[in-house]
PDB file of N, CA and C in Angstrom:
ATOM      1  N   UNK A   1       0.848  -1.179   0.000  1.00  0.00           N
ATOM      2  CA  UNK A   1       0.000   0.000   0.000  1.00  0.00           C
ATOM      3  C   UNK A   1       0.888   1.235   0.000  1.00  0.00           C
ATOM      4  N   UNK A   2       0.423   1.582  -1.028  1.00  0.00           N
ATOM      5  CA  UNK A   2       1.121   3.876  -0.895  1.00  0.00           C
ATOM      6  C   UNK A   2      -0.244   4.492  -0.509  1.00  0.00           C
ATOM      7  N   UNK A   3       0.632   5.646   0.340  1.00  0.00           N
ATOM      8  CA  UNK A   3      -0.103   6.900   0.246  1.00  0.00           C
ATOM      9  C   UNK A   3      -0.067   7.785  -0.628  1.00  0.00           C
ATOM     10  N   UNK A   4      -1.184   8.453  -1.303  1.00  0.00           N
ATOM     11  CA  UNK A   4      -1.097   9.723  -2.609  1.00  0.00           C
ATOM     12  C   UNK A   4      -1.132  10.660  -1.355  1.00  0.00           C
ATOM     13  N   UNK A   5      -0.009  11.086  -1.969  1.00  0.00           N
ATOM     14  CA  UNK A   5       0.760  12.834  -1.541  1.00  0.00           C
ATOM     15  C   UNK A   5       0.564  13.865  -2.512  1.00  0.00           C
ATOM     16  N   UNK A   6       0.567  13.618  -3.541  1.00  0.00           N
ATOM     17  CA  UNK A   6       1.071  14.854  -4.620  1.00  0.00           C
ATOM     18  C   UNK A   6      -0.417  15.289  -4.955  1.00  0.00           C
ATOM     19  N   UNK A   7      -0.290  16.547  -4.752  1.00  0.00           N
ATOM     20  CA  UNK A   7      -1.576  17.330  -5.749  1.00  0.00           C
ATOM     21  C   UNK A   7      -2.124  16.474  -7.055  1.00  0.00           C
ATOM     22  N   UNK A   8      -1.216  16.558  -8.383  1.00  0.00           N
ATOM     23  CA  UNK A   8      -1.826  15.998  -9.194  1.00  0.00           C
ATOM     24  C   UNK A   8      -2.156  14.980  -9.397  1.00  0.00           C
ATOM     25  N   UNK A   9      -1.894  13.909  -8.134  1.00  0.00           N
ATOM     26  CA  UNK A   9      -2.532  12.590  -8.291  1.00  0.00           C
ATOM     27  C   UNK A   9      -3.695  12.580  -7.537  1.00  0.00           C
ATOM     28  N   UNK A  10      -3.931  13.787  -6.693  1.00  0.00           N
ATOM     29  CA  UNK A  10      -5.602  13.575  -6.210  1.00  0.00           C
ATOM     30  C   UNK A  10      -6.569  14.020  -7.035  1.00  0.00           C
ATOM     31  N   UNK A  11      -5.993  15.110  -8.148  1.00  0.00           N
ATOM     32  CA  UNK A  11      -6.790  15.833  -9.716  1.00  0.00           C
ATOM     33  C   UNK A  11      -7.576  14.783 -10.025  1.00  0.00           C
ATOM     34  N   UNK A  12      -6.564  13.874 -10.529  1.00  0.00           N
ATOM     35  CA  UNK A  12      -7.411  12.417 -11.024  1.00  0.00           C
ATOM     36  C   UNK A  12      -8.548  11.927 -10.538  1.00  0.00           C
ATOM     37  N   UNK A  13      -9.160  11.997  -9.320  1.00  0.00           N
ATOM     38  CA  UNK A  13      -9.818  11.851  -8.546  1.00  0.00           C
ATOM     39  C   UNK A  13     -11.404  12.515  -8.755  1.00  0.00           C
ATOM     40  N   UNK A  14     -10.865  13.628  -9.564  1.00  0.00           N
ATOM     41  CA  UNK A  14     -11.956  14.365 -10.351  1.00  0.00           C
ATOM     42  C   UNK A  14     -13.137  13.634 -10.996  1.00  0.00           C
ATOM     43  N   UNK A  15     -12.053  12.634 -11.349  1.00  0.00           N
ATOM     44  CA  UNK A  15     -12.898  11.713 -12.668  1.00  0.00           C
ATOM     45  C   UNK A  15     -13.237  10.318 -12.694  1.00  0.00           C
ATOM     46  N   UNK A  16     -13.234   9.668 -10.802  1.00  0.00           N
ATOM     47  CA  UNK A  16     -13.949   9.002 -10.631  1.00  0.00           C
ATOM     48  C   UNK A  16     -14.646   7.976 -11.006  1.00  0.00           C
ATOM     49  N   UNK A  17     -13.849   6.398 -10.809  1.00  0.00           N
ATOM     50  CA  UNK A  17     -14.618   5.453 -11.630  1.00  0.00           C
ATOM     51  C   UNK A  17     -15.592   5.342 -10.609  1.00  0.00           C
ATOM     52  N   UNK A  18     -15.673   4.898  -9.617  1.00  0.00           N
ATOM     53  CA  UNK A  18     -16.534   4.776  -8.661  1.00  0.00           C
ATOM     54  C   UNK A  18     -16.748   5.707  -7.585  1.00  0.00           C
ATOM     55  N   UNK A  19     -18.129   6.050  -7.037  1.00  0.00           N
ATOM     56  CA  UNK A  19     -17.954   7.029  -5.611  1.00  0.00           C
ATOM     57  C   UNK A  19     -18.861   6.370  -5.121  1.00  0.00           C
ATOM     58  N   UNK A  20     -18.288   5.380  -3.700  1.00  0.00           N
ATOM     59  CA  UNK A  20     -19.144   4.962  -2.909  1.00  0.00           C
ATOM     60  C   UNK A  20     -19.573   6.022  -1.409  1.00  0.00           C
ATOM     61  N   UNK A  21     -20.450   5.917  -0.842  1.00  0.00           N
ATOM     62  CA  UNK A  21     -21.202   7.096   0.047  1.00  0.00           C
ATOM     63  C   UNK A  21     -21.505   6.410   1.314  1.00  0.00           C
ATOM     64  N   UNK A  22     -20.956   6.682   2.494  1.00  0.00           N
ATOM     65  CA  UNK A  22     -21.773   6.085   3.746  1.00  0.00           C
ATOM     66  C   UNK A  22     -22.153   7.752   4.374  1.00  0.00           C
ATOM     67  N   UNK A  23     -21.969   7.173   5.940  1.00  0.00           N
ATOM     68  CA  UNK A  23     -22.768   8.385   6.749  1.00  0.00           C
ATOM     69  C   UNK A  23     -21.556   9.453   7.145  1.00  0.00           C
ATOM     70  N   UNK A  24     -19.850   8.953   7.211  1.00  0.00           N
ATOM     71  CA  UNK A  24     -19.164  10.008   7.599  1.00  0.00           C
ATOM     72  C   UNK A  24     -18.185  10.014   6.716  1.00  0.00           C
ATOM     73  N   UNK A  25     -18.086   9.476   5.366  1.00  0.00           N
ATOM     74  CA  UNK A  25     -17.489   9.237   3.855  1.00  0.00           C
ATOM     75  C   UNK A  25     -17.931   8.920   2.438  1.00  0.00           C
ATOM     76  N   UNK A  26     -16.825   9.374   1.503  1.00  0.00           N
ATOM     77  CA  UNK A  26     -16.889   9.120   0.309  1.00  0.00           C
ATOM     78  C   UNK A  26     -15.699   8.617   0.144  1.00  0.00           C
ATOM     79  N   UNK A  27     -16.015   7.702  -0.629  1.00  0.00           N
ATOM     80  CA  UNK A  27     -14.593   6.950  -1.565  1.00  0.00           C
ATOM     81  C   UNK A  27     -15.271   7.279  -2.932  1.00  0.00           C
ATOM     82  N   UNK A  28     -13.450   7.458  -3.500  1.00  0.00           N
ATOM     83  CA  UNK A  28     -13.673   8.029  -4.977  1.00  0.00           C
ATOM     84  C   UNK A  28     -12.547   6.823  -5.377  1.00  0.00           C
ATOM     85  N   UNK A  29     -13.275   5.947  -6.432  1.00  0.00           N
ATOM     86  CA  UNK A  29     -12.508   4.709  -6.712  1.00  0.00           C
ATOM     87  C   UNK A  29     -11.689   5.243  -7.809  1.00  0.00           C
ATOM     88  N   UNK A  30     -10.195   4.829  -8.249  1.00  0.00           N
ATOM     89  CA  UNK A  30      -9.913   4.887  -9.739  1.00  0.00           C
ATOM     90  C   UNK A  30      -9.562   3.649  -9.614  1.00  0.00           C
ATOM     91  N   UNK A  31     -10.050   3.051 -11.021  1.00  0.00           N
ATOM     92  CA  UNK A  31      -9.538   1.555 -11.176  1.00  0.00           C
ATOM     93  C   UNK A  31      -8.050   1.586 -12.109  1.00  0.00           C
ATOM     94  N   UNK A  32      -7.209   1.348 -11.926  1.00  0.00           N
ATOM     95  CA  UNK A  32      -5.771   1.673 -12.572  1.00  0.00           C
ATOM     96  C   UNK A  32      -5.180   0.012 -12.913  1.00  0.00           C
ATOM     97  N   UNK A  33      -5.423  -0.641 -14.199  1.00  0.00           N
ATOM     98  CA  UNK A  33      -4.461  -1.623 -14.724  1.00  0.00           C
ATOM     99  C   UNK A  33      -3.034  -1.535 -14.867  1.00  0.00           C
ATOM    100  N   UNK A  34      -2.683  -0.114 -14.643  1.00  0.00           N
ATOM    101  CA  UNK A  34      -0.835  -0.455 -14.959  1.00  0.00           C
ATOM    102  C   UNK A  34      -0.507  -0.092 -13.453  1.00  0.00           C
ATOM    103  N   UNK A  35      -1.591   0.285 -11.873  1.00  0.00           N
ATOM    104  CA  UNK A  35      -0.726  -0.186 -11.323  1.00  0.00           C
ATOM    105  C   UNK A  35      -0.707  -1.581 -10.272  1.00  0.00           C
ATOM    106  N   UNK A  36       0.458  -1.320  -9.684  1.00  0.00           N
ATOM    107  CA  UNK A  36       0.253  -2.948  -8.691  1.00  0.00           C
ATOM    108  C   UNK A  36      -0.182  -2.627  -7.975  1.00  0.00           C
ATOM    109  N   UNK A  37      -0.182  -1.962  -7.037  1.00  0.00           N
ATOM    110  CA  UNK A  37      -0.361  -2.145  -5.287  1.00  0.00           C
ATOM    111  C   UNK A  37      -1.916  -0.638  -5.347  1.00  0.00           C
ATOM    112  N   UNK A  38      -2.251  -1.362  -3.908  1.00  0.00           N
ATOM    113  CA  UNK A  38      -3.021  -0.411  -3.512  1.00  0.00           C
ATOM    114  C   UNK A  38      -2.366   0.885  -3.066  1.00  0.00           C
ATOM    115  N   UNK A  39      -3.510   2.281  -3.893  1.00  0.00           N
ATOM    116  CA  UNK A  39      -3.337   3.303  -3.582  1.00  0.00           C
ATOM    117  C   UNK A  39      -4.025   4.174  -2.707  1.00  0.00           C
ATOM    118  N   UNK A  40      -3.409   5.011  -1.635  1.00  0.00           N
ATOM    119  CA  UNK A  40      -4.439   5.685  -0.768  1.00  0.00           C
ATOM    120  C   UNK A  40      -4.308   7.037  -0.385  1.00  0.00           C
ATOM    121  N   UNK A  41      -5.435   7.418  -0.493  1.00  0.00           N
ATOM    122  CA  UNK A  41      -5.245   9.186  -0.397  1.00  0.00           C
ATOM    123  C   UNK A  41      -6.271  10.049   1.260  1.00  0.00           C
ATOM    124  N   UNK A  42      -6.048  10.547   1.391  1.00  0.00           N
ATOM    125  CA  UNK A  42      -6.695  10.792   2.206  1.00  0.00           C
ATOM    126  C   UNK A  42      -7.802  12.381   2.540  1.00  0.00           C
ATOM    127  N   UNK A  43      -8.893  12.965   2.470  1.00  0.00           N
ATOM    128  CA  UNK A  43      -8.965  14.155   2.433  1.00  0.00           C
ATOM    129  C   UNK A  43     -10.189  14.153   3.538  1.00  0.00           C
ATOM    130  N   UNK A  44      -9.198  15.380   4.346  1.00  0.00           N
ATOM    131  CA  UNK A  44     -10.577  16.124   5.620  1.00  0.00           C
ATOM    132  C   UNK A  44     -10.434  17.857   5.145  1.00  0.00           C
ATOM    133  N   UNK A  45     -11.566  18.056   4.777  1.00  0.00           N
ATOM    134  CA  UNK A  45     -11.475  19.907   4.112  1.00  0.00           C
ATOM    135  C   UNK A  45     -11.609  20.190   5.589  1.00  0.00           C
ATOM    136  N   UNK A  46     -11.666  21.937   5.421  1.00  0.00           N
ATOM    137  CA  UNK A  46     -11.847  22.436   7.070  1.00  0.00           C
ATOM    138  C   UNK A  46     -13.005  22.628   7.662  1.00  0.00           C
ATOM    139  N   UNK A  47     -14.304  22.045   6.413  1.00  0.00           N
ATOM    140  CA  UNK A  47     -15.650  21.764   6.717  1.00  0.00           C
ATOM    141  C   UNK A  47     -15.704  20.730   7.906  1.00  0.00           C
ATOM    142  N   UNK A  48     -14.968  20.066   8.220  1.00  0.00           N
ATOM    143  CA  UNK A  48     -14.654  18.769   9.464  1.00  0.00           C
ATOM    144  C   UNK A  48     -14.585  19.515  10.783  1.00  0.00           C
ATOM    145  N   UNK A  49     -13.858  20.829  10.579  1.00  0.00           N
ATOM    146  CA  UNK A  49     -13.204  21.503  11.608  1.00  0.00           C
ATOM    147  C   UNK A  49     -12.127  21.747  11.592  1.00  0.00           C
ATOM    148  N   UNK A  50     -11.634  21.946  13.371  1.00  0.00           N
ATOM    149  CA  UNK A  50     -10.551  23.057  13.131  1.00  0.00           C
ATOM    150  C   UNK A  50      -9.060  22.339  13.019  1.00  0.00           C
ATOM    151  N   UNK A  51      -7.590  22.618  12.614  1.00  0.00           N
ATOM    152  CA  UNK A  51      -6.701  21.286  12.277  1.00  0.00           C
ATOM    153  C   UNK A  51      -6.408  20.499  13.711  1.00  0.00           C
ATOM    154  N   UNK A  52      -6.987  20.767  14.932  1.00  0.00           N
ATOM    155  CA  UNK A  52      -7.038  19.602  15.750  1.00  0.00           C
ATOM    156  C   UNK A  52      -7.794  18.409  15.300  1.00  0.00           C
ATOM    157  N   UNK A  53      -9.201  18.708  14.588  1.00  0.00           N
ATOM    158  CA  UNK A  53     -10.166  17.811  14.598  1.00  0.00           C
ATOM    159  C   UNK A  53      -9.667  17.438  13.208  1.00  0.00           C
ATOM    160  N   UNK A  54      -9.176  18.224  12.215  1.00  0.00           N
ATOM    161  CA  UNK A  54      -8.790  17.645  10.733  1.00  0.00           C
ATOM    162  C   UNK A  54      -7.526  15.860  11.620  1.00  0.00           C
ATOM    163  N   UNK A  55      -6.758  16.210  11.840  1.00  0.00           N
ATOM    164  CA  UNK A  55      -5.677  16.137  11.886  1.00  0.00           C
ATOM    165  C   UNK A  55      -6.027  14.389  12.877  1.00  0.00           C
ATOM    166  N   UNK A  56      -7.042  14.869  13.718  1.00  0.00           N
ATOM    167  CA  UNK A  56      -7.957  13.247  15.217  1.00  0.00           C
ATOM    168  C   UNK A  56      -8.404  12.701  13.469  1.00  0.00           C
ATOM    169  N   UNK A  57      -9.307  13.109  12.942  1.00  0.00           N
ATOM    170  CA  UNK A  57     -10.188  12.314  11.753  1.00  0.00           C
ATOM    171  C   UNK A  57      -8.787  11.409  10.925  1.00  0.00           C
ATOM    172  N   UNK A  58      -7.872  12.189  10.623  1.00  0.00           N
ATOM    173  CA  UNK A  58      -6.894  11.261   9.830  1.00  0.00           C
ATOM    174  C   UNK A  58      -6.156   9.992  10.486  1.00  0.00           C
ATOM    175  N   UNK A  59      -5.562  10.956  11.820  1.00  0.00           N
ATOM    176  CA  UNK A  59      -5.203   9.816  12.495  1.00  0.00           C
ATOM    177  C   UNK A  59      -6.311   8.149  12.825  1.00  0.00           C
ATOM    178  N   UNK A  60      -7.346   8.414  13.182  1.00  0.00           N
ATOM    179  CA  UNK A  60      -8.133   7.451  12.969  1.00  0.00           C
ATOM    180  C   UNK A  60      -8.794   6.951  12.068  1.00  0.00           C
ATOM    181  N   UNK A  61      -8.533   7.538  10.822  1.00  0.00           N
ATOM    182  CA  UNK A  61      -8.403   6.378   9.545  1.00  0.00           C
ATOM    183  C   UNK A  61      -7.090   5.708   9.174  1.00  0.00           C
ATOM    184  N   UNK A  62      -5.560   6.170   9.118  1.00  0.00           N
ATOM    185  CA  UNK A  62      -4.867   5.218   9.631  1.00  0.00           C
ATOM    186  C   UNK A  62      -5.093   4.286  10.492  1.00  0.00           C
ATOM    187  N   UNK A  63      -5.376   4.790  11.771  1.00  0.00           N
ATOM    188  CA  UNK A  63      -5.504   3.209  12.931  1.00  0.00           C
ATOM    189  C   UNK A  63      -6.197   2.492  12.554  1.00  0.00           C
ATOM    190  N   UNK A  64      -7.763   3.163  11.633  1.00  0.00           N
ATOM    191  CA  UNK A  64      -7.907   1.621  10.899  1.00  0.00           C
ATOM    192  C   UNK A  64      -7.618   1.200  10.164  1.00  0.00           C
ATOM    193  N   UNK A  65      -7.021   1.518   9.027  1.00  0.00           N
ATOM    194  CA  UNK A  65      -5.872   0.823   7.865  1.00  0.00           C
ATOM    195  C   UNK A  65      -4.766  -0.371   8.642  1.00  0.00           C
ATOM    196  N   UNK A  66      -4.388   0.253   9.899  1.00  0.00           N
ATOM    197  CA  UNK A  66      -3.534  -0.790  10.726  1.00  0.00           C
ATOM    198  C   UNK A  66      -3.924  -1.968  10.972  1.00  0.00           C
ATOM    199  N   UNK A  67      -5.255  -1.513  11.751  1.00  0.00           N
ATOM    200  CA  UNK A  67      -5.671  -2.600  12.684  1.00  0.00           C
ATOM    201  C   UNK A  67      -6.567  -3.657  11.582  1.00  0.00           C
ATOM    202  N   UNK A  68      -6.813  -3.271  10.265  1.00  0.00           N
ATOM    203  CA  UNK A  68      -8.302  -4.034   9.567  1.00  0.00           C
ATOM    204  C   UNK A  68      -7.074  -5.206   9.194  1.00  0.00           C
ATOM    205  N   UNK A  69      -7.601  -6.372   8.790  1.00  0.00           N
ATOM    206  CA  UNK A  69      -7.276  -7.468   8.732  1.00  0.00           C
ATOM    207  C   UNK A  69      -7.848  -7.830   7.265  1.00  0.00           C
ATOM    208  N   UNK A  70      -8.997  -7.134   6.760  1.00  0.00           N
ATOM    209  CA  UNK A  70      -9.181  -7.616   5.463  1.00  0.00           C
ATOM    210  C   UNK A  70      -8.368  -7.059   4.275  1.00  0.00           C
ATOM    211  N   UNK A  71      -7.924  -8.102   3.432  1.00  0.00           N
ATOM    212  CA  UNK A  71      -7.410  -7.590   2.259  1.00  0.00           C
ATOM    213  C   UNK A  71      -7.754  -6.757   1.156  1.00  0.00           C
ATOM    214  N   UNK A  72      -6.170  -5.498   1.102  1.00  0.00           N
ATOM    215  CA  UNK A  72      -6.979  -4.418   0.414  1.00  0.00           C
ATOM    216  C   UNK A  72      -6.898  -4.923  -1.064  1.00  0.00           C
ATOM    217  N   UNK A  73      -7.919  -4.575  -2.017  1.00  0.00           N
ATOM    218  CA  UNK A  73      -7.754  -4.602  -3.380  1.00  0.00           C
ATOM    219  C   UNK A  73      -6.660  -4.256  -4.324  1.00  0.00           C
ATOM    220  N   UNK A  74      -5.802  -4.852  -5.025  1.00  0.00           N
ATOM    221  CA  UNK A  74      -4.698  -4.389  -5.615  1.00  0.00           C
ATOM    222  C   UNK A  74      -5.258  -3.341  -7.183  1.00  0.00           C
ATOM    223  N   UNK A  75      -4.713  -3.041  -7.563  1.00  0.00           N
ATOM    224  CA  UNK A  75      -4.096  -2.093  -8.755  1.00  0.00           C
ATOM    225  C   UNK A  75      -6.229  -1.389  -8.867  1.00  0.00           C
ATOM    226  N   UNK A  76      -5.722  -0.206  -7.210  1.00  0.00           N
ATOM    227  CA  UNK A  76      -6.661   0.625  -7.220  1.00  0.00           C
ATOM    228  C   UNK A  76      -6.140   1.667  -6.559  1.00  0.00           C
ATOM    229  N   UNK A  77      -6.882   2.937  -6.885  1.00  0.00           N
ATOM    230  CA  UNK A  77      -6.644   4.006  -6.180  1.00  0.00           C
ATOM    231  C   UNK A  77      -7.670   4.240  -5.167  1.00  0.00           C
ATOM    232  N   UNK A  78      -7.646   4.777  -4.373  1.00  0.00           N
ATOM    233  CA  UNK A  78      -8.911   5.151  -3.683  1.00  0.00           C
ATOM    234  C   UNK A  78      -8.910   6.558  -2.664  1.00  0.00           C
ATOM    235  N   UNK A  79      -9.511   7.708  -2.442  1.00  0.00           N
ATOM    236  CA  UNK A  79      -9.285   8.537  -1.819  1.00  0.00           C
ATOM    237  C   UNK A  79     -10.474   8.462  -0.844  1.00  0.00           C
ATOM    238  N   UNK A  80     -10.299   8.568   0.155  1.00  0.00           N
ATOM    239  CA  UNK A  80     -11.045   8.312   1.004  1.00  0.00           C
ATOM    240  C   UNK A  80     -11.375  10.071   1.364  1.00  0.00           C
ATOM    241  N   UNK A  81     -12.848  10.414   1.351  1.00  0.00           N
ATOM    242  CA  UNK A  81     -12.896  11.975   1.916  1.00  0.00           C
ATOM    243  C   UNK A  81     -14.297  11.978   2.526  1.00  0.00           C
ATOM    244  N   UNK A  82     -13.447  13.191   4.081  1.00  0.00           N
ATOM    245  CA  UNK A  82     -14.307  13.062   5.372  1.00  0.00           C
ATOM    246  C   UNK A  82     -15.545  14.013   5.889  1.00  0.00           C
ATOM    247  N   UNK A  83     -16.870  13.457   5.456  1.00  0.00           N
ATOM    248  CA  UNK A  83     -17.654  14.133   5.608  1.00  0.00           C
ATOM    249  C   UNK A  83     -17.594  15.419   6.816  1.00  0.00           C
ATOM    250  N   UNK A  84     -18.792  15.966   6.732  1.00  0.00           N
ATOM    251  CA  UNK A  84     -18.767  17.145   8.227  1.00  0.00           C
ATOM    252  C   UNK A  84     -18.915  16.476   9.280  1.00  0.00           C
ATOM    253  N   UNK A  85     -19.782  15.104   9.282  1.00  0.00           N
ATOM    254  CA  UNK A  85     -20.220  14.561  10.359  1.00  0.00           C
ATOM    255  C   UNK A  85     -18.845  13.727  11.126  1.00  0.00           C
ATOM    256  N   UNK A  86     -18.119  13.533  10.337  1.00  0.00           N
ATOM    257  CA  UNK A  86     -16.892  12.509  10.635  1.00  0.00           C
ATOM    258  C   UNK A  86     -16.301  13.345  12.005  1.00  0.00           C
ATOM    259  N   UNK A  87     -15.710  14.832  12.205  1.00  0.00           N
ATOM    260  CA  UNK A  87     -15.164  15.213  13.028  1.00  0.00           C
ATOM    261  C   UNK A  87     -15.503  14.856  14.107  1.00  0.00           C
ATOM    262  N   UNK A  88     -16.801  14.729  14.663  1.00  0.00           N
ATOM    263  CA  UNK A  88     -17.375  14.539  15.937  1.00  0.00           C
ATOM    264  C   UNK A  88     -17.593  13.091  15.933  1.00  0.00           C
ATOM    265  N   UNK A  89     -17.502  12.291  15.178  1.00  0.00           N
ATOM    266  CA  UNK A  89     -17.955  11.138  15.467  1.00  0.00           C
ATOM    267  C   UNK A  89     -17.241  10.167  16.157  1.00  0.00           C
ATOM    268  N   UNK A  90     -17.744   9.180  17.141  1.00  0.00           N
ATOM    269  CA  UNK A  90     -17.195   8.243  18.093  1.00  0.00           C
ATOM    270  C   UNK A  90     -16.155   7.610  17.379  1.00  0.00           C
ATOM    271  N   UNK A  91     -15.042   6.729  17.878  1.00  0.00           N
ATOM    272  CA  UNK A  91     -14.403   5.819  16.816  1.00  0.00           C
ATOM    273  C   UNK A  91     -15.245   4.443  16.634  1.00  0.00           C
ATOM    274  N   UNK A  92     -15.870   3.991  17.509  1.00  0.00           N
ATOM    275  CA  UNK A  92     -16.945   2.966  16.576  1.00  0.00           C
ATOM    276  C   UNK A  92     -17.682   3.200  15.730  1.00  0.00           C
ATOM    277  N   UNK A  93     -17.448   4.411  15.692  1.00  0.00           N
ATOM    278  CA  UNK A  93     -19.160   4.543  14.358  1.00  0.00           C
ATOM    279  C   UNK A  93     -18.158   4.633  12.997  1.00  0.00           C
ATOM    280  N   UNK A  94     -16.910   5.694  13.626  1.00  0.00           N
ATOM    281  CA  UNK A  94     -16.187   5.749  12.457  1.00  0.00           C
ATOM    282  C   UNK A  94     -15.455   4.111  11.871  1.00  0.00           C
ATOM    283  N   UNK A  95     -15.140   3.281  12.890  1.00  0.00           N
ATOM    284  CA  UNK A  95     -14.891   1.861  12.514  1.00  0.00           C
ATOM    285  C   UNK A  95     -15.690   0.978  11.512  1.00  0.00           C
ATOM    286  N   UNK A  96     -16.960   1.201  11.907  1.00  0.00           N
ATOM    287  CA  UNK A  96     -17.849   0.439  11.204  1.00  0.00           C
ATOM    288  C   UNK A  96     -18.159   1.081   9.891  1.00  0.00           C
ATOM    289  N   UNK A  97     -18.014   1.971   9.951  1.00  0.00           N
ATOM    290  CA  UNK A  97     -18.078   2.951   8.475  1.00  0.00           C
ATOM    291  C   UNK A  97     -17.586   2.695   7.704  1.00  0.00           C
ATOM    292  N   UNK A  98     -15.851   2.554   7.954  1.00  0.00           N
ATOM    293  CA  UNK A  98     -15.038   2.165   7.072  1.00  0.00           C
ATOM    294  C   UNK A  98     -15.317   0.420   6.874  1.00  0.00           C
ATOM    295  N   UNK A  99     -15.535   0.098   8.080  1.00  0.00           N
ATOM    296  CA  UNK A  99     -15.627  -1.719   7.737  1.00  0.00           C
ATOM    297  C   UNK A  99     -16.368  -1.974   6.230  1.00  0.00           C
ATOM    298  N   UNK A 100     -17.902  -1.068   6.492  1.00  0.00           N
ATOM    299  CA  UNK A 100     -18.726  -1.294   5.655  1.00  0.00           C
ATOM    300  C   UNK A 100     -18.457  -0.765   4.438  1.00  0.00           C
ATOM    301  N   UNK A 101     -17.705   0.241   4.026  1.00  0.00           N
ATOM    302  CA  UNK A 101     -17.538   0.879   2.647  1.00  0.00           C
ATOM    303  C   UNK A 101     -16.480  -0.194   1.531  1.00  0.00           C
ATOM    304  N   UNK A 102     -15.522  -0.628   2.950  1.00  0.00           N
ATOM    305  CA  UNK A 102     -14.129  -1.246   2.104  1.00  0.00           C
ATOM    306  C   UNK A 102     -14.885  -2.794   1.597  1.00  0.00           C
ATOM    307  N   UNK A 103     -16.148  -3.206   2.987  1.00  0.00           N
ATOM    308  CA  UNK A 103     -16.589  -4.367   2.461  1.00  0.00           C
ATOM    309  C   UNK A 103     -17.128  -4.250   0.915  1.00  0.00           C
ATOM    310  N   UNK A 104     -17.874  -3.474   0.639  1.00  0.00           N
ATOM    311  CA  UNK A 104     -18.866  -2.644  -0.662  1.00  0.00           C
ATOM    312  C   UNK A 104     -17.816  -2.385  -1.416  1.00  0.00           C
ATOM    313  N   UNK A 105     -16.654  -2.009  -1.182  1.00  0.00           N
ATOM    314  CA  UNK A 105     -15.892  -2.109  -2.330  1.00  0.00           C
ATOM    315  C   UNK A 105     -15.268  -3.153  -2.835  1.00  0.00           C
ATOM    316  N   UNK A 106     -14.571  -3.924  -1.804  1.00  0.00           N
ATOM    317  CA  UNK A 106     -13.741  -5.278  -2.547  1.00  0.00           C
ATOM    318  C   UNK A 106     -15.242  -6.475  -2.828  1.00  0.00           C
ATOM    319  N   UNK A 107     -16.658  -6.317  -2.903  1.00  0.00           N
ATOM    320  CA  UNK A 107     -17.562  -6.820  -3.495  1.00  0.00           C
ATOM    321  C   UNK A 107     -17.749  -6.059  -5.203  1.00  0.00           C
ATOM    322  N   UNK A 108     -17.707  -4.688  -5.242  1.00  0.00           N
ATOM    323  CA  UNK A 108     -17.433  -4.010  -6.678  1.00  0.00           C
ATOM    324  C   UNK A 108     -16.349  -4.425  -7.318  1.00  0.00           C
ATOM    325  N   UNK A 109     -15.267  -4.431  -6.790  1.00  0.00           N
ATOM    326  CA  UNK A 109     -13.805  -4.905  -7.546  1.00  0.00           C
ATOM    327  C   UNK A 109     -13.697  -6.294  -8.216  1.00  0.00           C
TER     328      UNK A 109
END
């Protein structure tokens, strides 16, 4: 797994093969054949709040990238971006959120 860092690789993102929707996210799928590994991006605007609360929301989508046990999909991009509701939200709700989106996706893939 990489993280997307660079500006112009989140552009791409514009154009969206897939956008799946729960209650405190969007994933914006690109499906990419030339590459290997899973790609991951991450976005909290300052609609989330202030960069304490930007900054709690990221960190706890890493911890779950750590801790999940299911296998991520290879030669995909995916940007994960954090609704308004995400800032305040418990980390179980945010857990199950992600459980359920990544499940909905490696069923699309």
């Amino acid at each position: 797994m990489r993280f997307i860092k660079k500006r112009s690789e989140y552009l791409h993102f514009q154009n969206a093969d897939k956008v799946i929707r729960s209650r405190f996210f969007i994933l914006a799928v690109l499906l990419d054949t030339q590459q290997t590994d899973f790609a991951l991006g991450i976005t909290v605007s300052k609609k989330v709040g202030n960069a304490i609360v930007r900054n709690k929301t990221k960190r706890r989508i890493k911890a779950w990238l750590r801790q999940t046990k299911s296998p991520l999909p290879s030669q995909m991009a995916v940007n994960i971006i954090a609704l308004n509701k995400a800032g305040n939200a418990k980390w179980n709700d945010l857990h199950e959120d992600l459980e359920i989106l990544f499940k909905r996706l490696c069923k699309q893939a």
